[in-house]
Protein backbone atom coordinates (compact mmCIF):
# COMPACT_ATOMS: atom_id res chain seq x y z
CA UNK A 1 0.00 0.00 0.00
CA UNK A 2 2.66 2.46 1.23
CA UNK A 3 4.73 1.62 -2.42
CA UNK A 4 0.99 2.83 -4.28
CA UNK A 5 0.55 5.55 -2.53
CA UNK A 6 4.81 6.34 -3.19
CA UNK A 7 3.92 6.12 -7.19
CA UNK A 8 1.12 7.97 -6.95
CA UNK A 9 3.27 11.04 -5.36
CA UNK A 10 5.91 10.33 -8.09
CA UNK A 11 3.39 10.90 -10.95
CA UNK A 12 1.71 14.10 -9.40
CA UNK A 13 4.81 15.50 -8.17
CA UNK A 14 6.01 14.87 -11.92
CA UNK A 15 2.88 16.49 -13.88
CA UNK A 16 3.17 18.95 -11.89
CA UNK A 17 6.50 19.67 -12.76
CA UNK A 18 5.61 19.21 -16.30
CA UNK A 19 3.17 21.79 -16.19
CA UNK A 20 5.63 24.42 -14.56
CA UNK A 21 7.76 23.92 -17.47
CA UNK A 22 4.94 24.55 -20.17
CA UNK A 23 3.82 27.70 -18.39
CA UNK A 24 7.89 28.92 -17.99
CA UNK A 25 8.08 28.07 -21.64
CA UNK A 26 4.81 29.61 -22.92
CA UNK A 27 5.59 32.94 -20.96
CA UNK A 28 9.73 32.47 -21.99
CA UNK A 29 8.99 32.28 -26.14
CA UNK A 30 8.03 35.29 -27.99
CA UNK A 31 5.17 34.88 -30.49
CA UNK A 32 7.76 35.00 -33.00
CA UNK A 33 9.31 31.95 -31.50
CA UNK A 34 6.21 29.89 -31.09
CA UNK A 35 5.30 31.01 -34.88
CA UNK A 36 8.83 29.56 -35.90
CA UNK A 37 8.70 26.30 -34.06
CA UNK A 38 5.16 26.04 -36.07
CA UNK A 39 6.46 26.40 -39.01
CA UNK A 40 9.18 24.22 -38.51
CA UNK A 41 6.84 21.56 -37.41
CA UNK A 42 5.30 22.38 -40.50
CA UNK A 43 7.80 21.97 -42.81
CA UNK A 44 8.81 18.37 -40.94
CA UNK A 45 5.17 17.28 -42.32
CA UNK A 46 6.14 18.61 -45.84
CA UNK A 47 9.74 16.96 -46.09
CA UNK A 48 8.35 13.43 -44.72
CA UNK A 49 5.13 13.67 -46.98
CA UNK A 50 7.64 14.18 -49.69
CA UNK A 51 10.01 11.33 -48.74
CA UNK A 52 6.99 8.98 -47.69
CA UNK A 53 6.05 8.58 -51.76
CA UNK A 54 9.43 6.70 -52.09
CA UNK A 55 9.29 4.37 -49.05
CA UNK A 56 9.77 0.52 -50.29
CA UNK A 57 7.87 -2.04 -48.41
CA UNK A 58 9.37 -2.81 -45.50
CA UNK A 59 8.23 -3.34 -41.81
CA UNK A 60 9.79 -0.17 -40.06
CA UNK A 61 8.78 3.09 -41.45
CA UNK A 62 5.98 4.05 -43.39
CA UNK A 63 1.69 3.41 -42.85
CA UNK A 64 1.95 -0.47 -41.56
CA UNK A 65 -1.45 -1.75 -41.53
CA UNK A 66 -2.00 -5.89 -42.36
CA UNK A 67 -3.45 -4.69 -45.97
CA UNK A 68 -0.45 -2.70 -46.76
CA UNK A 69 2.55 -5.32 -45.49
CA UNK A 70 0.49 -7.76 -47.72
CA UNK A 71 0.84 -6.62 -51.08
CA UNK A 72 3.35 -3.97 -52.87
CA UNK A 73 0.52 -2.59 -54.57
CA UNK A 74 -1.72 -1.68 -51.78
CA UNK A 75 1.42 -0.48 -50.76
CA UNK A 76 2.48 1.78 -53.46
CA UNK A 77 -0.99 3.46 -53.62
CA UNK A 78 -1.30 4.06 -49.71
CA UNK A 79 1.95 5.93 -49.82
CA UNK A 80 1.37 7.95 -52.84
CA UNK A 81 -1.73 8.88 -50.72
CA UNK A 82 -0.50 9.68 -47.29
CA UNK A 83 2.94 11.66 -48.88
CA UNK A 84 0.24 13.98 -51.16
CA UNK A 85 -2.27 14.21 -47.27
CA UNK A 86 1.67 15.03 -45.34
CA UNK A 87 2.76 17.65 -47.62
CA UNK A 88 -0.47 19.33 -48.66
CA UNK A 89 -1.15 19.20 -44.79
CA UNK A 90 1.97 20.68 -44.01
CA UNK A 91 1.61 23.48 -46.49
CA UNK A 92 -1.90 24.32 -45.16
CA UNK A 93 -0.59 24.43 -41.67
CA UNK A 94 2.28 26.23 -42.35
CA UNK A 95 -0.07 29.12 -44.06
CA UNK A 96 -2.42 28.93 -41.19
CA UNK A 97 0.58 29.97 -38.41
CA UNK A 98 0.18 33.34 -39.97
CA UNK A 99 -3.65 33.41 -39.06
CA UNK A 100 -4.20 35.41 -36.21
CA UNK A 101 -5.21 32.39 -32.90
CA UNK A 102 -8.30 34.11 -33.04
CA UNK A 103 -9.41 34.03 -36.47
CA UNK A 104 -7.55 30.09 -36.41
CA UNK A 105 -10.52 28.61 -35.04
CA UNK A 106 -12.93 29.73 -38.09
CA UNK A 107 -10.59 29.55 -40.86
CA UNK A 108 -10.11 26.06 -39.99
CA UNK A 109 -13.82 25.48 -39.76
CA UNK A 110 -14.42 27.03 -43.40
């Protein structure tokens, strides 16, 4: 009981900690900052939709579902698929960091 009850004050005592750290680093970055790690994020969704188009079956990397691992077709087609979703994706996003957080909501919704 007394080991439980020793986890349990790990984990709070952790999250909490975790959430210190979000709030220091929300009120540390400049909106400048937070609007370049965006559209860096952004542009890691464009470079691996690009390179996901040219993954080769294999059982490490890419969209590993039973249909897909079975045949090189199903294959071929579900990475064409999810590269064009990635990089189109990333583009959008990347145009919506200049939206102001306030407008973000509806453009998104239209």
């Amino acid at each position: 009981m007394a080991y439980a009850v020793q986890i349990l004050i790990h984990i709070y005592a952790h999250r909490t900690e975790c959430h210190e750290w979000g709030a220091a680093l929300r009120h540390a970055l400049p909106v400048a900052a937070a609007n370049l790690l965006a559209l860096c994020l952004c542009l890691l969704f464009v470079l691996m939709g690009n390179y996901l188009s040219t993954v080769k079956l294999n059982y490490f990397v890419g969209v590993r579902t039973p249909w897909t691992l079975e045949s090189a077709r199903v294959w071929a087609k579900t990475h064409r698929l999810a590269g064009k979703l990635f990089f189109w994706g990333g583009l959008l996003a990347a145009a919506l960091v200049a939206v102001p957080a306030k407008m973000g909501f509806w453009v998104v919704m239209a």
